[in-house]
C-alpha atoms as a PDB file:
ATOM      1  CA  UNK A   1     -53.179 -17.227   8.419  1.00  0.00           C
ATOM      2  CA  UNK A   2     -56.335 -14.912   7.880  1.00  0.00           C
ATOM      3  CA  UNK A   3     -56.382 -11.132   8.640  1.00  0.00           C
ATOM      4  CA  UNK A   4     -58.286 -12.258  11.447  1.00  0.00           C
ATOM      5  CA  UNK A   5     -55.742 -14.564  13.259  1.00  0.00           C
ATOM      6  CA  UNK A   6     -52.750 -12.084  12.407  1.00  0.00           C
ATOM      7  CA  UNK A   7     -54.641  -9.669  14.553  1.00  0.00           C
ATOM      8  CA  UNK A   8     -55.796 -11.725  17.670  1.00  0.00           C
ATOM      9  CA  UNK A   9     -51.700 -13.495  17.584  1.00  0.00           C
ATOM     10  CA  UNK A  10     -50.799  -9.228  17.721  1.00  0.00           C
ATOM     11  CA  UNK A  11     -53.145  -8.774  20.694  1.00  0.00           C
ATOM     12  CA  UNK A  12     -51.831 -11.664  22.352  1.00  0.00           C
ATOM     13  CA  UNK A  13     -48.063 -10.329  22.003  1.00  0.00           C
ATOM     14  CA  UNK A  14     -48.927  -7.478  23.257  1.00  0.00           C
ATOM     15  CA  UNK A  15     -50.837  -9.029  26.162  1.00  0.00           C
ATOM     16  CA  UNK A  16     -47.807 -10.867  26.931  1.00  0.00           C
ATOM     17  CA  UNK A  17     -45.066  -7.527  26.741  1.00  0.00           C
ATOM     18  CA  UNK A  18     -47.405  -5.518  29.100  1.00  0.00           C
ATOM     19  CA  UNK A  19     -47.298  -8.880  31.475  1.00  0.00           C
ATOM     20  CA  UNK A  20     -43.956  -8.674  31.443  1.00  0.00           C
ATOM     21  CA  UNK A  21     -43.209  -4.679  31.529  1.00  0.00           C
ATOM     22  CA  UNK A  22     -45.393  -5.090  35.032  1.00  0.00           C
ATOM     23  CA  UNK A  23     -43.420  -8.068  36.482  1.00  0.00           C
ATOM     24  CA  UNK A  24     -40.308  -5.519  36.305  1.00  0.00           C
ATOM     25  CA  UNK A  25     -39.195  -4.167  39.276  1.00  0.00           C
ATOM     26  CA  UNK A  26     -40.400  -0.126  39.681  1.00  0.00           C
ATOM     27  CA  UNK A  27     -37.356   1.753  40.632  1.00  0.00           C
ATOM     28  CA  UNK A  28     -37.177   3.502  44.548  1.00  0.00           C
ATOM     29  CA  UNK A  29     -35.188   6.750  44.335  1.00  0.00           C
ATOM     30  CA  UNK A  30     -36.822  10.008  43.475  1.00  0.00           C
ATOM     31  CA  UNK A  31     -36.172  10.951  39.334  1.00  0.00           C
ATOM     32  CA  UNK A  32     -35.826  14.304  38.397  1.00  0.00           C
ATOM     33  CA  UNK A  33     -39.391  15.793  38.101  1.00  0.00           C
ATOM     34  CA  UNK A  34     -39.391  17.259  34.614  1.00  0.00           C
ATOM     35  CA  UNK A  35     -37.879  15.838  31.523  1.00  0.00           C
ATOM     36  CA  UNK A  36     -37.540  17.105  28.020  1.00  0.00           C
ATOM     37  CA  UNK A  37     -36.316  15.224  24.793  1.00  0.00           C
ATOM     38  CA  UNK A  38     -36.324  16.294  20.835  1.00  0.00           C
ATOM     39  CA  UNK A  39     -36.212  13.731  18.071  1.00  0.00           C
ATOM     40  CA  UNK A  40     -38.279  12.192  15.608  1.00  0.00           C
ATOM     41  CA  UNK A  41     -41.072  10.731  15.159  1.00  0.00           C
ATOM     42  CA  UNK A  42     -43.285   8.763  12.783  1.00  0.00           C
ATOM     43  CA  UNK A  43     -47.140   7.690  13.586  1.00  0.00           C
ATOM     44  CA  UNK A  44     -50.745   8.069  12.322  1.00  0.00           C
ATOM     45  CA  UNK A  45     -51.514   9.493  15.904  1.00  0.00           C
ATOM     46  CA  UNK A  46     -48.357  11.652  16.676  1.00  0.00           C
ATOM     47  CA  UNK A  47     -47.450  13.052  13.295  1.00  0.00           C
ATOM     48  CA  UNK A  48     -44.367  12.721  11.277  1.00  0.00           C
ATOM     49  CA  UNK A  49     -41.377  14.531  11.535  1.00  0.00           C
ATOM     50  CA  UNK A  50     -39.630  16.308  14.629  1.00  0.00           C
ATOM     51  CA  UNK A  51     -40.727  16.225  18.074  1.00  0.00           C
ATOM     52  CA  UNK A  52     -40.772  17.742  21.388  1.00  0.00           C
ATOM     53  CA  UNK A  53     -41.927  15.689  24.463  1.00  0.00           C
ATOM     54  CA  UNK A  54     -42.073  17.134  27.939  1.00  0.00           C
ATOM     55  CA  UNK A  55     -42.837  14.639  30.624  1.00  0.00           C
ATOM     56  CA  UNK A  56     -43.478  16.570  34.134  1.00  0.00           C
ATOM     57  CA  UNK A  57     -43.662  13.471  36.549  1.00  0.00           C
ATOM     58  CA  UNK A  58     -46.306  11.560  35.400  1.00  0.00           C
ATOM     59  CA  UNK A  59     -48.246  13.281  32.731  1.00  0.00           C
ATOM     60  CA  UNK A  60     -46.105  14.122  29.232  1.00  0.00           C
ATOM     61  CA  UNK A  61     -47.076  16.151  26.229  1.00  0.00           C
ATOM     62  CA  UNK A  62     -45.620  15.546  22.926  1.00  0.00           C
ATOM     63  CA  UNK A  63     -45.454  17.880  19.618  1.00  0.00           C
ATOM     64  CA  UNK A  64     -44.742  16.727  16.210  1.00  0.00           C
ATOM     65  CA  UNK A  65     -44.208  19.119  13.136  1.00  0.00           C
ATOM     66  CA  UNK A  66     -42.918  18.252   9.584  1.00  0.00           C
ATOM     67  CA  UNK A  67     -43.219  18.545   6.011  1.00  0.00           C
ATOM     68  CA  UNK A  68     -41.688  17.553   2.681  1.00  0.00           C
ATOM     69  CA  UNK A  69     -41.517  18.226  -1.008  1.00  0.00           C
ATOM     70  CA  UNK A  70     -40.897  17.448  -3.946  1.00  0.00           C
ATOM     71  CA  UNK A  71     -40.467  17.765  -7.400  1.00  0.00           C
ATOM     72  CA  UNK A  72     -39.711  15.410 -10.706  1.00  0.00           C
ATOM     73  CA  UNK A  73     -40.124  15.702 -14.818  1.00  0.00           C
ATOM     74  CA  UNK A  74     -41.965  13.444 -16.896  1.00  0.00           C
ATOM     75  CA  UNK A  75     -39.603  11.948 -19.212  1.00  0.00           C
ATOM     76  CA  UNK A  76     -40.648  13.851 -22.383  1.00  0.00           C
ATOM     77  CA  UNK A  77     -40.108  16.915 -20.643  1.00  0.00           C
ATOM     78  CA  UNK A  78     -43.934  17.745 -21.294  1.00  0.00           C
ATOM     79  CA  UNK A  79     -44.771  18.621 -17.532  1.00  0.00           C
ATOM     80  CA  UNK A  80     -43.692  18.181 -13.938  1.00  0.00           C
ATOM     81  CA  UNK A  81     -44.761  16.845 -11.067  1.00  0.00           C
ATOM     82  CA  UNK A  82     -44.742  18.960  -7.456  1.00  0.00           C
ATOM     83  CA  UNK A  83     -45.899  17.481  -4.260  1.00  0.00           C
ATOM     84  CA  UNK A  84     -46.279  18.706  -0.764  1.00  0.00           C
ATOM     85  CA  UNK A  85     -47.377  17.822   2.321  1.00  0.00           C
ATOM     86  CA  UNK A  86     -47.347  19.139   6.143  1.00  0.00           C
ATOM     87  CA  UNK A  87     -48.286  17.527   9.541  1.00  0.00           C
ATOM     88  CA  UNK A  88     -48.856  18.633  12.804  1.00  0.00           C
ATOM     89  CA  UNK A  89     -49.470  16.099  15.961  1.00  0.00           C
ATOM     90  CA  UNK A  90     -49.993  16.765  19.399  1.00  0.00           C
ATOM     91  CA  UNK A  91     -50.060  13.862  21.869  1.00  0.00           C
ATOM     92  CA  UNK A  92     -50.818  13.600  25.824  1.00  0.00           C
ATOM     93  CA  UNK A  93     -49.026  10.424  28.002  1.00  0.00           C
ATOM     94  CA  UNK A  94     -49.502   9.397  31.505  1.00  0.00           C
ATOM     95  CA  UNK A  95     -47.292   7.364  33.124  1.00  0.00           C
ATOM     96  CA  UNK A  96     -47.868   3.889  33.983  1.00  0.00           C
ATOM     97  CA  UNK A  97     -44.331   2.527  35.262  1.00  0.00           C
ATOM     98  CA  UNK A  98     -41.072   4.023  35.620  1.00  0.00           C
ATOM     99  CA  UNK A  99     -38.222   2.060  35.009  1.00  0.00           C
ATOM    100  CA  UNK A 100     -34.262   2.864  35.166  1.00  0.00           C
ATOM    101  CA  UNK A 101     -33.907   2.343  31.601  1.00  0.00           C
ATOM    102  CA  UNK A 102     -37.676   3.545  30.665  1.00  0.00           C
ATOM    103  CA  UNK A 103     -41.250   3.848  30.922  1.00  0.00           C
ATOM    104  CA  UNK A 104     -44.440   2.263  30.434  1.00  0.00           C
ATOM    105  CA  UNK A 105     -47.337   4.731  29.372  1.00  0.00           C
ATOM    106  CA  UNK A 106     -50.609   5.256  27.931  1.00  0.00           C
ATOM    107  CA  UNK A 107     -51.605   7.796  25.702  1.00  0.00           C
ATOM    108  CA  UNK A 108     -54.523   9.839  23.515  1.00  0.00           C
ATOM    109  CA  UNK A 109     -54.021  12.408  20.225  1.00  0.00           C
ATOM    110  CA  UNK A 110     -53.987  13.543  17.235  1.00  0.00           C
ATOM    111  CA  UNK A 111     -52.475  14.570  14.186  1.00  0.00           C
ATOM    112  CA  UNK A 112     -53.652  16.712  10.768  1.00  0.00           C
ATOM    113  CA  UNK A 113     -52.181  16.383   7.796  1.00  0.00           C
ATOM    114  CA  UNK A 114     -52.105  18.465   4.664  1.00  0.00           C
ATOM    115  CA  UNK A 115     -51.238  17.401   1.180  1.00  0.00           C
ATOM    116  CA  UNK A 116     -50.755  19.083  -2.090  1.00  0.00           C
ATOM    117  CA  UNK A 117     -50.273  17.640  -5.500  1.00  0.00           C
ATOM    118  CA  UNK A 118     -49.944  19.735  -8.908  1.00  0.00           C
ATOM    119  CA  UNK A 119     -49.128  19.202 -12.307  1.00  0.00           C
ATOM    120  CA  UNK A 120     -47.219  22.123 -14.062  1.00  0.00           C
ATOM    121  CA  UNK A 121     -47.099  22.067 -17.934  1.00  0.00           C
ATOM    122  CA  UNK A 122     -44.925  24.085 -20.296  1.00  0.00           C
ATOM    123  CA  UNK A 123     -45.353  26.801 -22.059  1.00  0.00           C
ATOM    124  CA  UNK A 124     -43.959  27.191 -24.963  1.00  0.00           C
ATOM    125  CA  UNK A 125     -44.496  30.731 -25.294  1.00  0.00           C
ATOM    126  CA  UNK A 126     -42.322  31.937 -22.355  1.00  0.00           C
ATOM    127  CA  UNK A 127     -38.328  31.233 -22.590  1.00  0.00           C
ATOM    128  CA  UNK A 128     -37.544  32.159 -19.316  1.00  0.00           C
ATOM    129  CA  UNK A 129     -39.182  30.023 -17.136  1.00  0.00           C
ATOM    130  CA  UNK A 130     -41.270  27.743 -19.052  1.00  0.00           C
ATOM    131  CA  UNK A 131     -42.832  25.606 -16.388  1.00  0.00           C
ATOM    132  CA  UNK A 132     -45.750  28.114 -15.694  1.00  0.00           C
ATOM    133  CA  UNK A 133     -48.944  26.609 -16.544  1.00  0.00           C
ATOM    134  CA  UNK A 134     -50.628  24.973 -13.671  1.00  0.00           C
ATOM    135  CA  UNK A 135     -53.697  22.366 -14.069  1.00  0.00           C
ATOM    136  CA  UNK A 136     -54.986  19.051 -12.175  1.00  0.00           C
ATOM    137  CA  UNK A 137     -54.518  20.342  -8.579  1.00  0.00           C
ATOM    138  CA  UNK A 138     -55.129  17.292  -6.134  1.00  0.00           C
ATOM    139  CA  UNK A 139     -55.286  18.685  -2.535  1.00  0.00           C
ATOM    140  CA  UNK A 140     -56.055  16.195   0.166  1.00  0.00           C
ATOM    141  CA  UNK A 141     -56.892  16.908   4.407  1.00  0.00           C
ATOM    142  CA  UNK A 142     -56.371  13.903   6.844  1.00  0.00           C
ATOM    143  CA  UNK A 143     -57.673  14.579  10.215  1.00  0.00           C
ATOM    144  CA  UNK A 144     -56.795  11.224  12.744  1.00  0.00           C
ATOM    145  CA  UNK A 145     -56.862  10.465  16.313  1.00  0.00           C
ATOM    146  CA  UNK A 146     -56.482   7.984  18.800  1.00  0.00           C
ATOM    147  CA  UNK A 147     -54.992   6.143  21.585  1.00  0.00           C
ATOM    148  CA  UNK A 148     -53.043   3.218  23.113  1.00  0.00           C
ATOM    149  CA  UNK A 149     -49.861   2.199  24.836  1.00  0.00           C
ATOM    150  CA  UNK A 150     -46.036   3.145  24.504  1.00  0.00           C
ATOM    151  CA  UNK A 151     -42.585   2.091  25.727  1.00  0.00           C
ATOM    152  CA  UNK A 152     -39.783   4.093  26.243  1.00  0.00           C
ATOM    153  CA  UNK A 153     -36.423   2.413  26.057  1.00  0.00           C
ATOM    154  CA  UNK A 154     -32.991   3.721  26.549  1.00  0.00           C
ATOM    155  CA  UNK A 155     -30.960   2.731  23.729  1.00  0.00           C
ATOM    156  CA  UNK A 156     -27.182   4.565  24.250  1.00  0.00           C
ATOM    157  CA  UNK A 157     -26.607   7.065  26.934  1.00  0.00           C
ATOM    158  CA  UNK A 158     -29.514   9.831  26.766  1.00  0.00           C
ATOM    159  CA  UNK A 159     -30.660   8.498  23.419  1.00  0.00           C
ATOM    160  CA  UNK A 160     -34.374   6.796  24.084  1.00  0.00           C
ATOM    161  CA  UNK A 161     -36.387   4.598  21.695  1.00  0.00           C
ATOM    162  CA  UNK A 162     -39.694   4.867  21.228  1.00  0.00           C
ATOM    163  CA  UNK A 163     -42.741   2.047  20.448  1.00  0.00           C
ATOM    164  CA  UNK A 164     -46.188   2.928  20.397  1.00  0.00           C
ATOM    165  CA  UNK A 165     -49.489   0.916  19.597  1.00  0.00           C
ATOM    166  CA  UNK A 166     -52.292   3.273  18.584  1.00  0.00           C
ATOM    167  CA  UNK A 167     -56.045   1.961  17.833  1.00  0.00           C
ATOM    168  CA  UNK A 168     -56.272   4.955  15.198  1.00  0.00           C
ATOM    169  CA  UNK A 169     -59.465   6.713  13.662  1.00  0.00           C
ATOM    170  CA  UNK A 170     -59.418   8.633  10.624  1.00  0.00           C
ATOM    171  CA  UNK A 171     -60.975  11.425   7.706  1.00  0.00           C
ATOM    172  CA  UNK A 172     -60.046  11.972   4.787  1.00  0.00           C
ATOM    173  CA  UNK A 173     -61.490  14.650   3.084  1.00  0.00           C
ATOM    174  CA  UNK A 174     -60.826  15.246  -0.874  1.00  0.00           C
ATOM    175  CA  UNK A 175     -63.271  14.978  -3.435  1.00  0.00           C
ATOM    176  CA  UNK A 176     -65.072  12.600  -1.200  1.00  0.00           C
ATOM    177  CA  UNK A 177     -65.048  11.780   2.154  1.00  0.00           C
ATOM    178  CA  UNK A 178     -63.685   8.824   3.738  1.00  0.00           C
ATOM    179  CA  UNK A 179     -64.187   7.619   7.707  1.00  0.00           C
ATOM    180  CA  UNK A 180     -62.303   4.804   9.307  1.00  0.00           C
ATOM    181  CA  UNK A 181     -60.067   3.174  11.945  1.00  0.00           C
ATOM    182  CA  UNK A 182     -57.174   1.358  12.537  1.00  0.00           C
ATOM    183  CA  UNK A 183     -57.428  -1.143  14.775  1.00  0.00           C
ATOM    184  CA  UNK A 184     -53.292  -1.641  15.182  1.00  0.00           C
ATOM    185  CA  UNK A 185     -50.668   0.192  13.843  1.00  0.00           C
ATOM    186  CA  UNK A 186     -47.227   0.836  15.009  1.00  0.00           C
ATOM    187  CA  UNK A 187     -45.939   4.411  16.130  1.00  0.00           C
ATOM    188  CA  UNK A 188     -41.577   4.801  15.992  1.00  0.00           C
ATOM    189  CA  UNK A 189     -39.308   7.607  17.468  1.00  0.00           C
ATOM    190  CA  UNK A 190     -35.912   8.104  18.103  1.00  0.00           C
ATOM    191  CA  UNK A 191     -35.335  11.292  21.322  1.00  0.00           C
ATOM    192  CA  UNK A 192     -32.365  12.327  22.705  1.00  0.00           C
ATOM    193  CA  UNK A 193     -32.972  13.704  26.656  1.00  0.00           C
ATOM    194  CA  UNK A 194     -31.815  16.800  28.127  1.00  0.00           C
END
């Protein structure tokens, strides 16, 4: 099957879900008005890493922040390797559906992203710390936003799932620039509600 069919048989499926997330039954009795959850998150449009959502009826707003490094030796001990990179995402949701166990939404953002890559040679001159000299610095800025639609499923007590299908647009700016989209990708988080 060509990229082409793999893509309409994914709009089709999720043609079909939203079909049946609508056939569901809305539920009657009033819901508290404001909700907040923390967890994590990973997606092009949210960000990566820990999140905050506040949903305030029928509008929600949705903050991502994270980061990560790291470090490892070449083998002969010649140079290392350091790499870092941060994130921050901000998202905005408005309700579709309410459900006892969830919600339907759709929703707009974006994220940047922030990345870092060096190369760190000895020298043999210094005993102390001999990891000094610094060379081939890669540094790389993703800027990407977007929208689509979201479920929110309740998976154990106030522990909620989280699915999202962005259509995502994207920069990348380095030594040259690069401009694209998306068209599907798949958005993941994990919130506990309080």
């Amino acid at each position: 099957m060509g990229k082409k069919g793999k893509t309409t048989l994914l709009i089709i499926a999720l043609i079909m879900l939203s079909t049946c997330l609508f056939a569901k039954e809305p539920i009657k009795e009033e819901l508290p008005k404001k909700e907040f959850s923390l967890g994590v998150n990973v997606g092009a449009v949210s960000g990566i890493g820990l999140s905050a959502r506040i949903f305030n009826e029928k509008n929600g707003l949705q903050f991502t922040i994270g980061g990560w490094g790291s470090e490892k030796s070449k083998e002969d001990g010649y140079y290392k390797v350091k790499k870092e990179f941060y994130d921050f995402g901000l998202q905005v949701m408005h309700e579709l559906r309410k459900y006892e166990d969830g919600r339907f939404y759709m929703f707009g953002g974006g994220m940047c992203l922030a990345a870092e890559s060096k190369r760190i040679y000895k020298d043999y001159k210094k005993d102390e710390d001999p990891f000094s000299l610094e060379d081939d610095d890669d540094k790389l800025a993703v800027v990407t936003f977007g929208g689509g639609v979201g479920f929110e499923h309740k998976f154990s007590g106030p522990v909620y799932m989280i699915a999202e299908v962005p259509v995502t647009f994207f920069a990348s700016f380095n030594n040259n620039t690069v401009i694209g989209v998306v068209p599907i990708s798949i958005q993941l988080g994990l919130m506990y509600k309080f």
